[in-house]
Protein backbone atom coordinates (compact mmCIF):
# COMPACT_ATOMS: atom_id res chain seq x y z
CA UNK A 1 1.94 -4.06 -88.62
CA UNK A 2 4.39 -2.63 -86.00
CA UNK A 3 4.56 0.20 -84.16
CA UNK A 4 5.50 3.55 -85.37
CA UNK A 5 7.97 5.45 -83.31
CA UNK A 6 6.85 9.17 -83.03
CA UNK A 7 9.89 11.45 -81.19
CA UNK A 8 8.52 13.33 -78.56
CA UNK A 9 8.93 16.94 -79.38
CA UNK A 10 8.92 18.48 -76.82
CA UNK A 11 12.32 16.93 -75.53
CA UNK A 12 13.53 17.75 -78.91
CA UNK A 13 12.58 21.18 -78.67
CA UNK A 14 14.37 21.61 -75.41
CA UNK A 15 17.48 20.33 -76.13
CA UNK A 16 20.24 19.86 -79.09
CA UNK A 17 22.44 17.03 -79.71
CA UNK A 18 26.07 17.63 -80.65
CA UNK A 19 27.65 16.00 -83.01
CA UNK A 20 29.28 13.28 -81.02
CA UNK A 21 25.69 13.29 -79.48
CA UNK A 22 25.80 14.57 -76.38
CA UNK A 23 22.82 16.83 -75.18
CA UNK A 24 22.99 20.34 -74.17
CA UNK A 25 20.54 22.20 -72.41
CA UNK A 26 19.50 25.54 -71.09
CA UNK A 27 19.71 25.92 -67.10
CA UNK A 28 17.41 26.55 -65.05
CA UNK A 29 17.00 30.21 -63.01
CA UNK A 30 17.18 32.48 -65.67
CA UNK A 31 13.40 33.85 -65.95
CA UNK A 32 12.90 36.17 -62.86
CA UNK A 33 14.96 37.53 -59.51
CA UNK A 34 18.17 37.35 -60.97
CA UNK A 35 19.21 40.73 -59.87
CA UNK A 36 19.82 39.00 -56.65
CA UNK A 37 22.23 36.64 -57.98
CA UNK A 38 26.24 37.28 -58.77
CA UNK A 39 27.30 37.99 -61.75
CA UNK A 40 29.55 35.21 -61.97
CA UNK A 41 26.45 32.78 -61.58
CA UNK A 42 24.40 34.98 -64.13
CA UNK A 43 27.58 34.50 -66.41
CA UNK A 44 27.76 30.69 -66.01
CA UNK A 45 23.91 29.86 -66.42
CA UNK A 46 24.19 31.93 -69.48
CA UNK A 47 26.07 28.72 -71.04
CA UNK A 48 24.94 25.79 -72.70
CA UNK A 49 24.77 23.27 -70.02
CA UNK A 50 25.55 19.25 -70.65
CA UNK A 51 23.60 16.32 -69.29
CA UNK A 52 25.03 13.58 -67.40
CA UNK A 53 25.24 10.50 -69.62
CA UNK A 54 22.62 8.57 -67.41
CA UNK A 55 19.81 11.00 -68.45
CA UNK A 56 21.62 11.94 -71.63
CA UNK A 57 21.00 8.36 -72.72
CA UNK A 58 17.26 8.70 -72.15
CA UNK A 59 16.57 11.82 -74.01
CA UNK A 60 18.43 10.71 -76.77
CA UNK A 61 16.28 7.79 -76.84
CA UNK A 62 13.19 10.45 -76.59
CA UNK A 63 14.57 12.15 -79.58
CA UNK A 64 14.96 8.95 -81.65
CA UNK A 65 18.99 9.65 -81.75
CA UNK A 66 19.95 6.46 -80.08
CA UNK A 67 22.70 5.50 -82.24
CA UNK A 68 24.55 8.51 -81.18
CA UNK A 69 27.10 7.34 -78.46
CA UNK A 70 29.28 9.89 -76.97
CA UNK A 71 31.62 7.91 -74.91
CA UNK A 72 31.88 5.41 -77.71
CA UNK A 73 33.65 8.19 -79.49
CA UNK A 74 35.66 9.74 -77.24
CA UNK A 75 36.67 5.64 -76.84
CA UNK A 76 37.57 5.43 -80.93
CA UNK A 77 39.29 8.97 -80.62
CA UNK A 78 41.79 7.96 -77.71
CA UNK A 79 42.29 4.62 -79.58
CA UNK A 80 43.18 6.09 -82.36
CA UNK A 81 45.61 9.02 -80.64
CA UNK A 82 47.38 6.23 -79.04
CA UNK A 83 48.15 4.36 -82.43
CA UNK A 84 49.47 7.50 -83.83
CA UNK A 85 51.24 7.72 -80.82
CA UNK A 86 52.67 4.45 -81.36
CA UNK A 87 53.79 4.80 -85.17
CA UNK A 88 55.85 8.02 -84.52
């Protein structure tokens, strides 16, 4: 009998997968001291933040995701803006 996967959940708890399947995460620096930081840092950690594909393709491997493939898409998108291009 095979192996099971089992996702680990804590990586799944700690970060989403959009729906082209990149990962966004929290940042870092946001518990405690931040009064000493600028707003305009305060403002920008606030945001979702989005992993580099190296470790992107990890975590989504983690998750048990791996079919998701962002560049992939963005590959079939620009493909397929170019041959509407082309036909007007």
């Amino acid at each position: 009998m095979a192996y099971k996967f089992k996702p680990n959940k804590g990586v799944t708890k700690r970060f989403k997968v959009s729906k082209t399947g990149k990962i966004k995460h929290r940042h870092e620096m946001n518990s405690h001291l931040r009064s000493g930081r600028s707003g305009n840092l305060k403002r920008r950690l606030g945001r979702a933040g989005v992993l580099s594909e190296t470790q992107a393709k990890n975590m989504r491997r983690y998750m048990g995701v791996g079919k998701l493939k962002p560049a992939k898409v963005a590959h079939e998108r620009a493909l397929a803006a170019a041959d509407t291009d082309a036909t007007e």
